[in-house]
C-alpha atoms as a PDB file:
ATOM      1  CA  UNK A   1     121.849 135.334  78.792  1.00  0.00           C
ATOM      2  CA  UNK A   2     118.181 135.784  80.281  1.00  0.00           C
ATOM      3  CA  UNK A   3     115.507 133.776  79.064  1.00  0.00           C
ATOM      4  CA  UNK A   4     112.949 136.447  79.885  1.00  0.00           C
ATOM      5  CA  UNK A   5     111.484 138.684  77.787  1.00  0.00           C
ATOM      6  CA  UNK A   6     111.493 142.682  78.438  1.00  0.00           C
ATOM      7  CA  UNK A   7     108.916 144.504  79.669  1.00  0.00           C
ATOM      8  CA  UNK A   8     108.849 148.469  78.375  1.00  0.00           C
ATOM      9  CA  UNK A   9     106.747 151.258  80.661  1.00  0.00           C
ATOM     10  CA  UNK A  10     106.631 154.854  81.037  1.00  0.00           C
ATOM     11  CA  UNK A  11     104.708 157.540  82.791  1.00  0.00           C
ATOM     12  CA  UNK A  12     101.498 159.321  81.702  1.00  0.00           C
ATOM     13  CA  UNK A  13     102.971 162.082  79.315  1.00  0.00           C
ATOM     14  CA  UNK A  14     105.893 159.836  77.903  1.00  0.00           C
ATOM     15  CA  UNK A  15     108.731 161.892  78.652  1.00  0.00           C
ATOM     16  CA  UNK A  16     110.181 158.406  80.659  1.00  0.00           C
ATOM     17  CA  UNK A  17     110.788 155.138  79.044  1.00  0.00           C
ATOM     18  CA  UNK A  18     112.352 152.146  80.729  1.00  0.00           C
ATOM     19  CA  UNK A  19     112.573 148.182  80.524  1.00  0.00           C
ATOM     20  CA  UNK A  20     112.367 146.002  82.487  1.00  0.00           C
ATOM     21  CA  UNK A  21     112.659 141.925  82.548  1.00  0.00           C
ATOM     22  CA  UNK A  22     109.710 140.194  83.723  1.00  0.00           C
ATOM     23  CA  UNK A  23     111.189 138.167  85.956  1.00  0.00           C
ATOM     24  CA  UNK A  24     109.832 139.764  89.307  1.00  0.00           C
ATOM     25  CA  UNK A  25     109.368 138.081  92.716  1.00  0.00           C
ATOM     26  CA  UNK A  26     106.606 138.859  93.696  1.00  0.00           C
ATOM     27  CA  UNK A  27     103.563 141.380  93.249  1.00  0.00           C
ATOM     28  CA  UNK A  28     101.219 142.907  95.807  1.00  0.00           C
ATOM     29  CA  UNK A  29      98.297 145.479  96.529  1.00  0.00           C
ATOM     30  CA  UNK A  30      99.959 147.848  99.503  1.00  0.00           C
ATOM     31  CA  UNK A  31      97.493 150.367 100.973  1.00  0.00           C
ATOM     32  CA  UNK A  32     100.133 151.876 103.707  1.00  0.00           C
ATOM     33  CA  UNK A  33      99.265 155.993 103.807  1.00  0.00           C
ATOM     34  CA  UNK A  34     102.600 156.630 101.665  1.00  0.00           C
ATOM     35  CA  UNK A  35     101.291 154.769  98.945  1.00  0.00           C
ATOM     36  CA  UNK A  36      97.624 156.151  98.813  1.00  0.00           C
ATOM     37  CA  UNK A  37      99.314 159.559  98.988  1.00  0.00           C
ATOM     38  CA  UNK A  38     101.999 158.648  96.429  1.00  0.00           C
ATOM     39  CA  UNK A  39      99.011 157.319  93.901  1.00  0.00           C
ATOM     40  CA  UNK A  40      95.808 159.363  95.021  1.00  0.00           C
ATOM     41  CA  UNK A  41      94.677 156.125  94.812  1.00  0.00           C
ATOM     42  CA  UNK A  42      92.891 153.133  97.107  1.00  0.00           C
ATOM     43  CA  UNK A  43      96.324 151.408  96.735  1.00  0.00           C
ATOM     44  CA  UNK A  44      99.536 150.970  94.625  1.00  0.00           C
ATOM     45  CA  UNK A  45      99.746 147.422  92.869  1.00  0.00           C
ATOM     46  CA  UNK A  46     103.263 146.813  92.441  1.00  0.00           C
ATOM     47  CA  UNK A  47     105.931 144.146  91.205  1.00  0.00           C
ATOM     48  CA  UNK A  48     109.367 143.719  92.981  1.00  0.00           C
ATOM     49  CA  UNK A  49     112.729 143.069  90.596  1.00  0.00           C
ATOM     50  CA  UNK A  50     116.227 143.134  91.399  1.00  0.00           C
ATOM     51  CA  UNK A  51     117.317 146.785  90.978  1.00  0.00           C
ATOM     52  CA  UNK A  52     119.174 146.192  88.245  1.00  0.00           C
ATOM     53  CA  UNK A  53     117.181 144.556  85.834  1.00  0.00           C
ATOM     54  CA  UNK A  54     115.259 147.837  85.554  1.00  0.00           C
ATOM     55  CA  UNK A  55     116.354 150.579  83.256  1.00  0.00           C
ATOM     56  CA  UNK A  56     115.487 153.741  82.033  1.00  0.00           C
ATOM     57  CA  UNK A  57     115.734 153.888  78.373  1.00  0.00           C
ATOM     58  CA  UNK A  58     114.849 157.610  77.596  1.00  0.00           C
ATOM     59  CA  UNK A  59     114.223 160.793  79.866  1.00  0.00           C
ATOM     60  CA  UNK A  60     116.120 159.858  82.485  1.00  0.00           C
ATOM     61  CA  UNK A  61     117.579 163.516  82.792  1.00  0.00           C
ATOM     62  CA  UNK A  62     113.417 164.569  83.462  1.00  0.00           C
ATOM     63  CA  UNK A  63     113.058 162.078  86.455  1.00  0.00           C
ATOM     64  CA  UNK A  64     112.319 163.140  89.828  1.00  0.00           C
ATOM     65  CA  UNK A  65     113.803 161.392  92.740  1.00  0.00           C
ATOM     66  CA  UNK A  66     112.431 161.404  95.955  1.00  0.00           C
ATOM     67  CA  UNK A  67     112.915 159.959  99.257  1.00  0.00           C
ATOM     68  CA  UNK A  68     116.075 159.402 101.100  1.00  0.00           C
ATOM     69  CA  UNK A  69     119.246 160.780 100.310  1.00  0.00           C
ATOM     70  CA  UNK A  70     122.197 158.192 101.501  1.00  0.00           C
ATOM     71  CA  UNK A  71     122.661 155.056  99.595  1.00  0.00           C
ATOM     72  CA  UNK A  72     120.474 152.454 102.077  1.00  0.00           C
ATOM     73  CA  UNK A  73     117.544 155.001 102.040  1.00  0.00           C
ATOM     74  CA  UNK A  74     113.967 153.836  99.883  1.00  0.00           C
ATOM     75  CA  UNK A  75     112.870 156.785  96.957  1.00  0.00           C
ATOM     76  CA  UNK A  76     110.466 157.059  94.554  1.00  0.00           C
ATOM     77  CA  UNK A  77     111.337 157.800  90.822  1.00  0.00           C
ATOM     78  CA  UNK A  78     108.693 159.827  89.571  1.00  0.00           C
ATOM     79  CA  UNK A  79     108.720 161.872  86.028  1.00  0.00           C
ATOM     80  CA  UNK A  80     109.715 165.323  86.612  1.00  0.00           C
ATOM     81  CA  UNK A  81     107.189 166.445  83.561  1.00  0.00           C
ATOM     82  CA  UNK A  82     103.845 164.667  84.807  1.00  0.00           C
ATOM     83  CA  UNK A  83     104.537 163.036  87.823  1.00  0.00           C
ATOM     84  CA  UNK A  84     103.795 159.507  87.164  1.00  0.00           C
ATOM     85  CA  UNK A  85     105.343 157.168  90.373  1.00  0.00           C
ATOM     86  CA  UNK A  86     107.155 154.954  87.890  1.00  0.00           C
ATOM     87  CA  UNK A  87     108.912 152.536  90.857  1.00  0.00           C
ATOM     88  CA  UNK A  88     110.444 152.602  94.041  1.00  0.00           C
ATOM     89  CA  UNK A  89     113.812 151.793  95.212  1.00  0.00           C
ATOM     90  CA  UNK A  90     113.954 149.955  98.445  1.00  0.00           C
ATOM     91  CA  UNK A  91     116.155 147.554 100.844  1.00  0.00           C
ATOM     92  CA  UNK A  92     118.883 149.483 100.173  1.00  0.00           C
ATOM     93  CA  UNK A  93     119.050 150.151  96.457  1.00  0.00           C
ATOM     94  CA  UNK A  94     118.916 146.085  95.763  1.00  0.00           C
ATOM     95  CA  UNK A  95     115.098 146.238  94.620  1.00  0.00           C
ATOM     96  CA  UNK A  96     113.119 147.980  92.067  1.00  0.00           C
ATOM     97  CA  UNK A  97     109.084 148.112  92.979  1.00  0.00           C
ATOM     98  CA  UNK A  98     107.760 149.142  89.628  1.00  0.00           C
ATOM     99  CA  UNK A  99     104.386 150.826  89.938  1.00  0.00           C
ATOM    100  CA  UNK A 100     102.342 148.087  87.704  1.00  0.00           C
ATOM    101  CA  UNK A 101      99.907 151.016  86.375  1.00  0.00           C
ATOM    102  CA  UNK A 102     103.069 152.312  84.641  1.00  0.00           C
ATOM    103  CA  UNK A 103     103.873 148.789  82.547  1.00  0.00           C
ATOM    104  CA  UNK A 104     102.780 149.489  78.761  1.00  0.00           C
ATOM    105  CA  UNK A 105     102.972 145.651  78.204  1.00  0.00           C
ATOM    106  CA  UNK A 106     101.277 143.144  80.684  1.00  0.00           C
ATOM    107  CA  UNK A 107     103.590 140.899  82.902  1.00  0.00           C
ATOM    108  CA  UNK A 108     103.526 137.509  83.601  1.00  0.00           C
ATOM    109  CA  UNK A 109     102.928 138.212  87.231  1.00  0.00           C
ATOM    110  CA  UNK A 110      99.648 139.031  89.220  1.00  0.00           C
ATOM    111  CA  UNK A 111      99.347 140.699  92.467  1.00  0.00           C
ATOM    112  CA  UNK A 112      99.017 137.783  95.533  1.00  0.00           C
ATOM    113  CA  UNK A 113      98.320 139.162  98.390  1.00  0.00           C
ATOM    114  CA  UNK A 114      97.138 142.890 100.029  1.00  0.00           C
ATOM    115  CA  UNK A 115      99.706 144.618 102.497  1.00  0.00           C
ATOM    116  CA  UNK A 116      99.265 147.525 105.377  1.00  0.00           C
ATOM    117  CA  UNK A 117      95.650 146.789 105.394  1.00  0.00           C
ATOM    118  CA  UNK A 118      95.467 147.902 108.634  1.00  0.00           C
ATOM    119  CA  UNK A 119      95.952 151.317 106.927  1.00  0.00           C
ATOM    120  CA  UNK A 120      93.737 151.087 104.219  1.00  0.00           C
ATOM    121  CA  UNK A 121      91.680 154.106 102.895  1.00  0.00           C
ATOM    122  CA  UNK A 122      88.381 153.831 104.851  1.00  0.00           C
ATOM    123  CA  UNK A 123      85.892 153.871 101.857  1.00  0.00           C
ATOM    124  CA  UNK A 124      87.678 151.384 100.313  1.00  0.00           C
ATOM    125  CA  UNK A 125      86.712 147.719 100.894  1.00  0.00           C
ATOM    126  CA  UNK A 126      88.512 145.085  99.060  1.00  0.00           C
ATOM    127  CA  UNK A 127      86.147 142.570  97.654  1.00  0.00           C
ATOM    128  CA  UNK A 128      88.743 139.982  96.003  1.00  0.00           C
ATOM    129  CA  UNK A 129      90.049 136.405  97.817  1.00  0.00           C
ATOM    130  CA  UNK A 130      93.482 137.704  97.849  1.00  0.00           C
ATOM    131  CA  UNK A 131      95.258 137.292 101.571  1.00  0.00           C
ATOM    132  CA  UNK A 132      95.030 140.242 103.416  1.00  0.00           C
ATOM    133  CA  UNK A 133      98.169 141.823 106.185  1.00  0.00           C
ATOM    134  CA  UNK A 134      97.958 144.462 108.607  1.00  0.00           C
ATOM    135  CA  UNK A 135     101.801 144.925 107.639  1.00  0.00           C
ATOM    136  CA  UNK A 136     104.163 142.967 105.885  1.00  0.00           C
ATOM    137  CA  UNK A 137     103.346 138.946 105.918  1.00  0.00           C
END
């Protein structure tokens, strides 16, 4: 049995719910253009988890998938009501990035470094001592 405790979130109008164990491995500021679009924000801070220690707990017949359609694709789970980016599936299916906006209670975790800076919005200067990648590290 996990020692971790569980982490609840949902999206802006609360139609979602879901857990989540805060156990994630690792937590980072990406400013790549599919972010910024998928926020309307400077950047998406987000926390990586094994797929499947996420899960929805109510309105998961409301959320909005999209992205990639075959199994090894990346998509975005969004709430079909308000449209709150609650995470993103990547490599594969194996990983959960949960939007960290979305997380009702605060986890243990803080973002470490910035990503796709080299794509960042141009009226946006970061100002903190975190490293900073043109890409991935």
């Amino acid at each position: 049995m996990s020692t971790n405790r569980t982490l609840e979130g949902s999206c802006l109008c609360g139609a979602v719910t879901y857990e989540v164990e805060d156990a994630f491995r690792y937590a980072l500021n990406c400013h790549c253009t599919d972010c910024r679009k998928a926020t309307g924000a400077a950047f998406k801070p987000i926390a990586g988890i094994e797929a499947e220690k996420l899960s929805i707990t109510s309105g998961a017949d409301t959320v909005l998938r999209y992205g990639g359609d075959r199994p090894e694709d990346s998509y975005d789970i969004h709430c079909g009501k308000c449209g709150s980016l609650l995470y993103s599936i990547v490599q594969k299916g194996t990983r959960a990035n949960v939007s960290l906006g979305t997380l009702t209670d605060a986890p243990s975790i803080r973002p470490t470094m910035h990503i796709f800076v080299g794509s960042k919005a141009p009226w946006y200067e970061i100002t903190d001592d975190l490293p900073q990648y043109e890409r991935f590290p």
